[in-house]
PDB file of N, CA and C in Angstrom:
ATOM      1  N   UNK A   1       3.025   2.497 -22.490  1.00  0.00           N
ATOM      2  CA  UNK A   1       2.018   1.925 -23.350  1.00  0.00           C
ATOM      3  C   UNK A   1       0.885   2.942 -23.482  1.00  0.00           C
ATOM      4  N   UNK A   2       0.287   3.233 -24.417  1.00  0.00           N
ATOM      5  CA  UNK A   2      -0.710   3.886 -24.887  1.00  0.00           C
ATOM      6  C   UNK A   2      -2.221   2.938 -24.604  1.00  0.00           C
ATOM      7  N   UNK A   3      -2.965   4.166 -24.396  1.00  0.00           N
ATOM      8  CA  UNK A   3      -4.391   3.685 -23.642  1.00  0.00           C
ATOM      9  C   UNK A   3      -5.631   4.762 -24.646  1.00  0.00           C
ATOM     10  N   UNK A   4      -6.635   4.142 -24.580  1.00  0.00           N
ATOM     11  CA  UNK A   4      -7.523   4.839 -25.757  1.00  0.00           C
ATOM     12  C   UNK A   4      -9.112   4.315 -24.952  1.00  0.00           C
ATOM     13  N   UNK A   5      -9.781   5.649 -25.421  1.00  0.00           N
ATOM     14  CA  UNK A   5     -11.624   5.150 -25.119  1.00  0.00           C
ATOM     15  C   UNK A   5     -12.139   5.120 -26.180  1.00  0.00           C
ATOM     16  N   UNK A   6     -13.582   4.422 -26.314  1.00  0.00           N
ATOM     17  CA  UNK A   6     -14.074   4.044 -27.038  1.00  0.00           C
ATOM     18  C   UNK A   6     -15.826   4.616 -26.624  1.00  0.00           C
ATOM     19  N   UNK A   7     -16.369   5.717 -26.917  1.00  0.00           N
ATOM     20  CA  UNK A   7     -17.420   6.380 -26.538  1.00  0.00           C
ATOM     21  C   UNK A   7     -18.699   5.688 -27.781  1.00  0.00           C
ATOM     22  N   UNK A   8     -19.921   5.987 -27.024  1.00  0.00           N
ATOM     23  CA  UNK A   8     -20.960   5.495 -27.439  1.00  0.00           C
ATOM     24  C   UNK A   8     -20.793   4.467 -28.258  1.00  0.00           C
ATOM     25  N   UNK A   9     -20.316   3.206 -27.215  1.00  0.00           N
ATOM     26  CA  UNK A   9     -20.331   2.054 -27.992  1.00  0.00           C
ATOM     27  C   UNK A   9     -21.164   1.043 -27.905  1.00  0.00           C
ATOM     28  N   UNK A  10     -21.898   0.633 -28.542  1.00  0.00           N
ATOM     29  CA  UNK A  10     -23.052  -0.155 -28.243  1.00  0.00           C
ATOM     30  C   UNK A  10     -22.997  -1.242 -27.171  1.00  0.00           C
ATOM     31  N   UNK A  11     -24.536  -1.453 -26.116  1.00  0.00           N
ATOM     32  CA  UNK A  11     -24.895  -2.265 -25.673  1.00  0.00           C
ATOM     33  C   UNK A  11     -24.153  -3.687 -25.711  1.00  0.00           C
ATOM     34  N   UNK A  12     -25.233  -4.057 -27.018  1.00  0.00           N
ATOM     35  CA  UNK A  12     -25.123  -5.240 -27.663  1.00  0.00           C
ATOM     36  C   UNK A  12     -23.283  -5.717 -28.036  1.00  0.00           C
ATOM     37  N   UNK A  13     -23.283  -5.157 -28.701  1.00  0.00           N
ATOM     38  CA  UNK A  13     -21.495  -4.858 -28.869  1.00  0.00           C
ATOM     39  C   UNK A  13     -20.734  -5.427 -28.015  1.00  0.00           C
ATOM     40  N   UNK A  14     -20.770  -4.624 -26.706  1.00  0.00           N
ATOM     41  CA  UNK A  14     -20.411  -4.755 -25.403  1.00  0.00           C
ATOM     42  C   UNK A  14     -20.449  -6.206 -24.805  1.00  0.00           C
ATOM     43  N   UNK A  15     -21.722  -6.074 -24.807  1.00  0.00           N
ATOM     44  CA  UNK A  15     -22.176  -8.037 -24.109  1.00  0.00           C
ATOM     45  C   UNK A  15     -21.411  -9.064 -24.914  1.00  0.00           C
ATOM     46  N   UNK A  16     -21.511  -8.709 -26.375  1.00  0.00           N
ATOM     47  CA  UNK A  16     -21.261 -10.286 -27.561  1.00  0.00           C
ATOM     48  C   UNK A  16     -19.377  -9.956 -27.146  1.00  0.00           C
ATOM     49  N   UNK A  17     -18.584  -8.763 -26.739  1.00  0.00           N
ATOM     50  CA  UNK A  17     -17.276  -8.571 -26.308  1.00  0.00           C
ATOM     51  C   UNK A  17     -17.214  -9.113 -25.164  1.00  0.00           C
ATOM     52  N   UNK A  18     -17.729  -9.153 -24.600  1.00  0.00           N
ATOM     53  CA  UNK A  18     -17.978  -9.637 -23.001  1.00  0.00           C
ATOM     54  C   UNK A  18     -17.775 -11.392 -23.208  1.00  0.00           C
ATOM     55  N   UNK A  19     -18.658 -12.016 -24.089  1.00  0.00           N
ATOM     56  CA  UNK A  19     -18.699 -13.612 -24.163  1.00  0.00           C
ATOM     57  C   UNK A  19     -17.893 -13.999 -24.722  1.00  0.00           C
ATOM     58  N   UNK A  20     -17.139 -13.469 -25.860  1.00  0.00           N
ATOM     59  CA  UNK A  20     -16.054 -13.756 -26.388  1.00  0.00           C
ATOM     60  C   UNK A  20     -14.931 -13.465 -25.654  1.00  0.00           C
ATOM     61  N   UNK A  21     -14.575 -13.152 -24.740  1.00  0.00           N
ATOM     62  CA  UNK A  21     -13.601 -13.012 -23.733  1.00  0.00           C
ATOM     63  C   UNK A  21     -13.755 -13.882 -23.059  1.00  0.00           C
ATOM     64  N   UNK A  22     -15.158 -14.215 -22.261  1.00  0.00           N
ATOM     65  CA  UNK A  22     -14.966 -15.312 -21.501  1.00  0.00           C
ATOM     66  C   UNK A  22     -14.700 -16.606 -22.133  1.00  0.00           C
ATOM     67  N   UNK A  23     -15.289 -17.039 -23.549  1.00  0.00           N
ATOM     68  CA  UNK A  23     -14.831 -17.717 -24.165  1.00  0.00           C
ATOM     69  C   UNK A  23     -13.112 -18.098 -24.373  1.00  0.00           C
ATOM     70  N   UNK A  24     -13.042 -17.260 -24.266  1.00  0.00           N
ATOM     71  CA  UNK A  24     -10.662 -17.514 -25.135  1.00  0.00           C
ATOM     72  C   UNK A  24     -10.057 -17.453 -23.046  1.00  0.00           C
ATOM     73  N   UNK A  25     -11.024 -17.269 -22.621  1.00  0.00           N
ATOM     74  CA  UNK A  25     -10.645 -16.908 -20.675  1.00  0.00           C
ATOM     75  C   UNK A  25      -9.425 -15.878 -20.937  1.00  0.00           C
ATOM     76  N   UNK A  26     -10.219 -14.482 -20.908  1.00  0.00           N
ATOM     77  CA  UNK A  26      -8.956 -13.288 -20.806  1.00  0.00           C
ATOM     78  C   UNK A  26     -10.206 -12.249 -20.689  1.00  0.00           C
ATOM     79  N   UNK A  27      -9.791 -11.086 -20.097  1.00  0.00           N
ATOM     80  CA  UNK A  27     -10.805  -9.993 -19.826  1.00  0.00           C
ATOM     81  C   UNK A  27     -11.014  -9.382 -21.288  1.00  0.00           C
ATOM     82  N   UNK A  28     -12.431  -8.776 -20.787  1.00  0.00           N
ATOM     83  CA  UNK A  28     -12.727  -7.789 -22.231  1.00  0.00           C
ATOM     84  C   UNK A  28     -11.898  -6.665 -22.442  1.00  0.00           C
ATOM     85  N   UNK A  29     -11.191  -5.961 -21.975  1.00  0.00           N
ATOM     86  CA  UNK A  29     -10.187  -4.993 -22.509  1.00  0.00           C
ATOM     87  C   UNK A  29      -8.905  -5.880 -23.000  1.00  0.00           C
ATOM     88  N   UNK A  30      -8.804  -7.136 -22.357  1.00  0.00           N
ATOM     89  CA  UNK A  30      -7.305  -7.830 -23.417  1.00  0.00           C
ATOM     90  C   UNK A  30      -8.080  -8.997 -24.710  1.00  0.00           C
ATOM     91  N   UNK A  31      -9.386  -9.516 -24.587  1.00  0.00           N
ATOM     92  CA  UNK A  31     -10.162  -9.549 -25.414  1.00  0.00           C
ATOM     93  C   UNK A  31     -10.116  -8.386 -26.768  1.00  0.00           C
ATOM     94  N   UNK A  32     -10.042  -7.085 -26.362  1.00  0.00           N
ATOM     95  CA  UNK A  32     -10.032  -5.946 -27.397  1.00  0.00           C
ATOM     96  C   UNK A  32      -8.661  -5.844 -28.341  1.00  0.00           C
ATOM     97  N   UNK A  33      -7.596  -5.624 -27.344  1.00  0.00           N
ATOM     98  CA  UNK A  33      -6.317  -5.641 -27.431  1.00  0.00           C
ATOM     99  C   UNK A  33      -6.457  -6.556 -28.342  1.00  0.00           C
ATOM    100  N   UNK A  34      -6.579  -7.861 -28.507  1.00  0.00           N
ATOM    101  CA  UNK A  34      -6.019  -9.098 -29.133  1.00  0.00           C
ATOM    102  C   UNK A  34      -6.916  -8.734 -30.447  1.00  0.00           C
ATOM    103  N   UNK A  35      -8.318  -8.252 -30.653  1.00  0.00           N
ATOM    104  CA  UNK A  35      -9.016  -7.720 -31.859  1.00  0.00           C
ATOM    105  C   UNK A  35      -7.874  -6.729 -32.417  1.00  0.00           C
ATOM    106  N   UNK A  36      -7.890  -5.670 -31.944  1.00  0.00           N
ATOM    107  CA  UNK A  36      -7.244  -4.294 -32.467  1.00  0.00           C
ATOM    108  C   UNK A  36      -5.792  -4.973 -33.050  1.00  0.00           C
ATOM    109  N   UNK A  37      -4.950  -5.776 -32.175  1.00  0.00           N
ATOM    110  CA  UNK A  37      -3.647  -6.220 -32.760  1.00  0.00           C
ATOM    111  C   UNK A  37      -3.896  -6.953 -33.572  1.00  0.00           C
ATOM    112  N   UNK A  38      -4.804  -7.853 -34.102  1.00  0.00           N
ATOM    113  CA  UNK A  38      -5.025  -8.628 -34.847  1.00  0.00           C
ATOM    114  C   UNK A  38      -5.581  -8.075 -36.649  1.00  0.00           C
ATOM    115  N   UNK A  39      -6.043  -7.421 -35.922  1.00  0.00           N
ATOM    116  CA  UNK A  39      -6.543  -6.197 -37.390  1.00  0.00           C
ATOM    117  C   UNK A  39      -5.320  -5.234 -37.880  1.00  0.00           C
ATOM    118  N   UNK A  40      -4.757  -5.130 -37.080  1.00  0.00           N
ATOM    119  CA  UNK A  40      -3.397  -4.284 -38.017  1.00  0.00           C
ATOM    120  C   UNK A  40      -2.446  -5.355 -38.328  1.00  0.00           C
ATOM    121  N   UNK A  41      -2.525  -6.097 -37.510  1.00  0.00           N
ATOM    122  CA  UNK A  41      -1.023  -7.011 -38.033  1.00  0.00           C
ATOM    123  C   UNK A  41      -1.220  -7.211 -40.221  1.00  0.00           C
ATOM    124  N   UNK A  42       0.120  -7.272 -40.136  1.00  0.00           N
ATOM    125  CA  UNK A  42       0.066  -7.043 -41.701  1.00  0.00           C
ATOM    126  C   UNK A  42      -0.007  -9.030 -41.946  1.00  0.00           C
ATOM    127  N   UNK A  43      -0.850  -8.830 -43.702  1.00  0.00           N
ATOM    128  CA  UNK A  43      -1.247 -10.310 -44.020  1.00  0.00           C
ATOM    129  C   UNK A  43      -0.087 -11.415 -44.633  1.00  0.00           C
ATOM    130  N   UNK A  44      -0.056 -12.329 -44.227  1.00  0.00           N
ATOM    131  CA  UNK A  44       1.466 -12.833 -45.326  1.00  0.00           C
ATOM    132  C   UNK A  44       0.828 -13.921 -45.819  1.00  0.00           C
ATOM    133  N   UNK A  45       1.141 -14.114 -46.817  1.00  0.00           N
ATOM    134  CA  UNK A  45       0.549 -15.574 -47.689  1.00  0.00           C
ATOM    135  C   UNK A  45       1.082 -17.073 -47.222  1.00  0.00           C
ATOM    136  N   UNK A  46       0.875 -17.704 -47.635  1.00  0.00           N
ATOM    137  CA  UNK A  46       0.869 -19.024 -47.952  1.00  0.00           C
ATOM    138  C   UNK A  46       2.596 -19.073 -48.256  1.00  0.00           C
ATOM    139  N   UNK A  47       1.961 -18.803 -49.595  1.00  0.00           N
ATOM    140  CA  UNK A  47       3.800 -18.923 -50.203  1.00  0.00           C
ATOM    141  C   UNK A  47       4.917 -18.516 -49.358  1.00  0.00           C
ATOM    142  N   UNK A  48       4.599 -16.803 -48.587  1.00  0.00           N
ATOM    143  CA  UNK A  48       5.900 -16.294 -48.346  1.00  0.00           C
ATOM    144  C   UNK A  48       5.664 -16.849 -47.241  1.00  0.00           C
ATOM    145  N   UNK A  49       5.019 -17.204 -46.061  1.00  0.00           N
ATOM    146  CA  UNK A  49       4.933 -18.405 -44.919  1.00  0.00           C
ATOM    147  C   UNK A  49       6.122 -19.306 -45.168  1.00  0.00           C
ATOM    148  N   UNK A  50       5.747 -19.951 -46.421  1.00  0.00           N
ATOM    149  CA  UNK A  50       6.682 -21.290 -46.369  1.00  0.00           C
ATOM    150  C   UNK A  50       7.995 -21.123 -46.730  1.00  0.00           C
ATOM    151  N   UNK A  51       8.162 -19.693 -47.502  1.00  0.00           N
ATOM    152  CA  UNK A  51       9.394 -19.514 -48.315  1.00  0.00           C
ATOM    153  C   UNK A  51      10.134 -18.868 -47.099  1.00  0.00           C
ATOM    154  N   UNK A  52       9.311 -18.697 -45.560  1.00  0.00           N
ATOM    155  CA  UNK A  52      10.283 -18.062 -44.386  1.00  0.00           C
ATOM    156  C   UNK A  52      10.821 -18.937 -44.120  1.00  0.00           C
ATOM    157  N   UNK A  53       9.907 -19.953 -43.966  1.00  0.00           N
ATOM    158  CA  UNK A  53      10.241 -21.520 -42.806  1.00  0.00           C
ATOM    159  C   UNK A  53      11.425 -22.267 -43.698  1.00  0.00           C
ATOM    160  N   UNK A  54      10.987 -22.343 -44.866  1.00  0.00           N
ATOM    161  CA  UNK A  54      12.464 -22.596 -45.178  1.00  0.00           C
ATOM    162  C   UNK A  54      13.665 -21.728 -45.294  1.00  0.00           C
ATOM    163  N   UNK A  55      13.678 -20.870 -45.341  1.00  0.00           N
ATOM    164  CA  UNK A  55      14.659 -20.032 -45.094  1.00  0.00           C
ATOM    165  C   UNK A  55      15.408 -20.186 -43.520  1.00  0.00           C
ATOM    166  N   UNK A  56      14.538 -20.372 -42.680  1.00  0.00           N
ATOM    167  CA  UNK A  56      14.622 -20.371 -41.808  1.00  0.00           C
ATOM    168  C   UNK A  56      15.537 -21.898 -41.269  1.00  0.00           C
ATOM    169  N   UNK A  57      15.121 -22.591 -41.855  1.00  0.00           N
ATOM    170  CA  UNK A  57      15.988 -24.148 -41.827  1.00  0.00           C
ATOM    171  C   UNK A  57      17.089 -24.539 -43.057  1.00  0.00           C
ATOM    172  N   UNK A  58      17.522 -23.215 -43.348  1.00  0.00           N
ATOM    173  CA  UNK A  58      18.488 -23.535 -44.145  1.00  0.00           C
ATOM    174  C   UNK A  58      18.561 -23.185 -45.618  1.00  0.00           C
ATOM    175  N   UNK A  59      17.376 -23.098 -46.163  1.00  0.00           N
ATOM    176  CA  UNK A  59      17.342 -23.456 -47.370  1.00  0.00           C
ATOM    177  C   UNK A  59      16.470 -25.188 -47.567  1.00  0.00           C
ATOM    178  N   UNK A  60      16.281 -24.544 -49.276  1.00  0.00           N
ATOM    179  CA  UNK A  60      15.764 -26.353 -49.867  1.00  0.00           C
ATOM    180  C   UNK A  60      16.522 -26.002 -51.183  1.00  0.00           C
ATOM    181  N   UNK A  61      17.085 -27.615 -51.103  1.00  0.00           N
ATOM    182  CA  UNK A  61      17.833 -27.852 -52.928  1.00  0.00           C
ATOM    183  C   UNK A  61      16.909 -28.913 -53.318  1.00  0.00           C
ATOM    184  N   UNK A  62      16.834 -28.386 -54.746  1.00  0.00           N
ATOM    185  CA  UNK A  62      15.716 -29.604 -55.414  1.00  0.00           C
ATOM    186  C   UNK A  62      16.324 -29.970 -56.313  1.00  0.00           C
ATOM    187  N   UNK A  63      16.368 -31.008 -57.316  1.00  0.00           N
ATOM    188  CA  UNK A  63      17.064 -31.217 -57.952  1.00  0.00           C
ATOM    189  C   UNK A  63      15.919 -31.798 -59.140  1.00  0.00           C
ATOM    190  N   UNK A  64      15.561 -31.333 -60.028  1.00  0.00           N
ATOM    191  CA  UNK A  64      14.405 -31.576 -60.852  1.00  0.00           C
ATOM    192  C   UNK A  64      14.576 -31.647 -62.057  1.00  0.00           C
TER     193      UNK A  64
END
C-alpha cells in the first residue's frame, strides 16, 4: 500500500479533521483515507444506479 505526506497543512484544517473523525469514530489518517477515496471514486447517476440493480436482478419486462 502506498503512503503520502501532506506538508504545511493548516492548524485549523487539522483540528476540524480531527472532529470529524471522532465524529464517524475512526482515526484522522483513516478519516483522510475515506476523504481522498471518496473524491476519486468515479460519479454514477441515478439512472445508471437503477439500470445496475436491475440488471442485477434479472432484468425488467414492461409491457406498455
Amino acid at each position: 500500500m502506498s503512503s503520502a505526506s501532506i506538508r504545511n497543512f493548516p492548524e485549523e484544517t487539522h483540528r476540524a479533521l480531527k472532529l470529524r473523525a471522532a465524529r464517524h469514530g475512526r482515526s484522522t489518517e483513516a478519516e483522510i483515507r475515506s476523504i481522498l477515496e471518496n473524491a476519486v471514486q468515479p460519479r454514477v447517476g441515478l439512472g445508471s444506479a437503477l439500470a445496475a440493480i436491475g440488471r442485477s436482478l434479472g432484468g425488467v419486462e414492461l409491457d406498455l
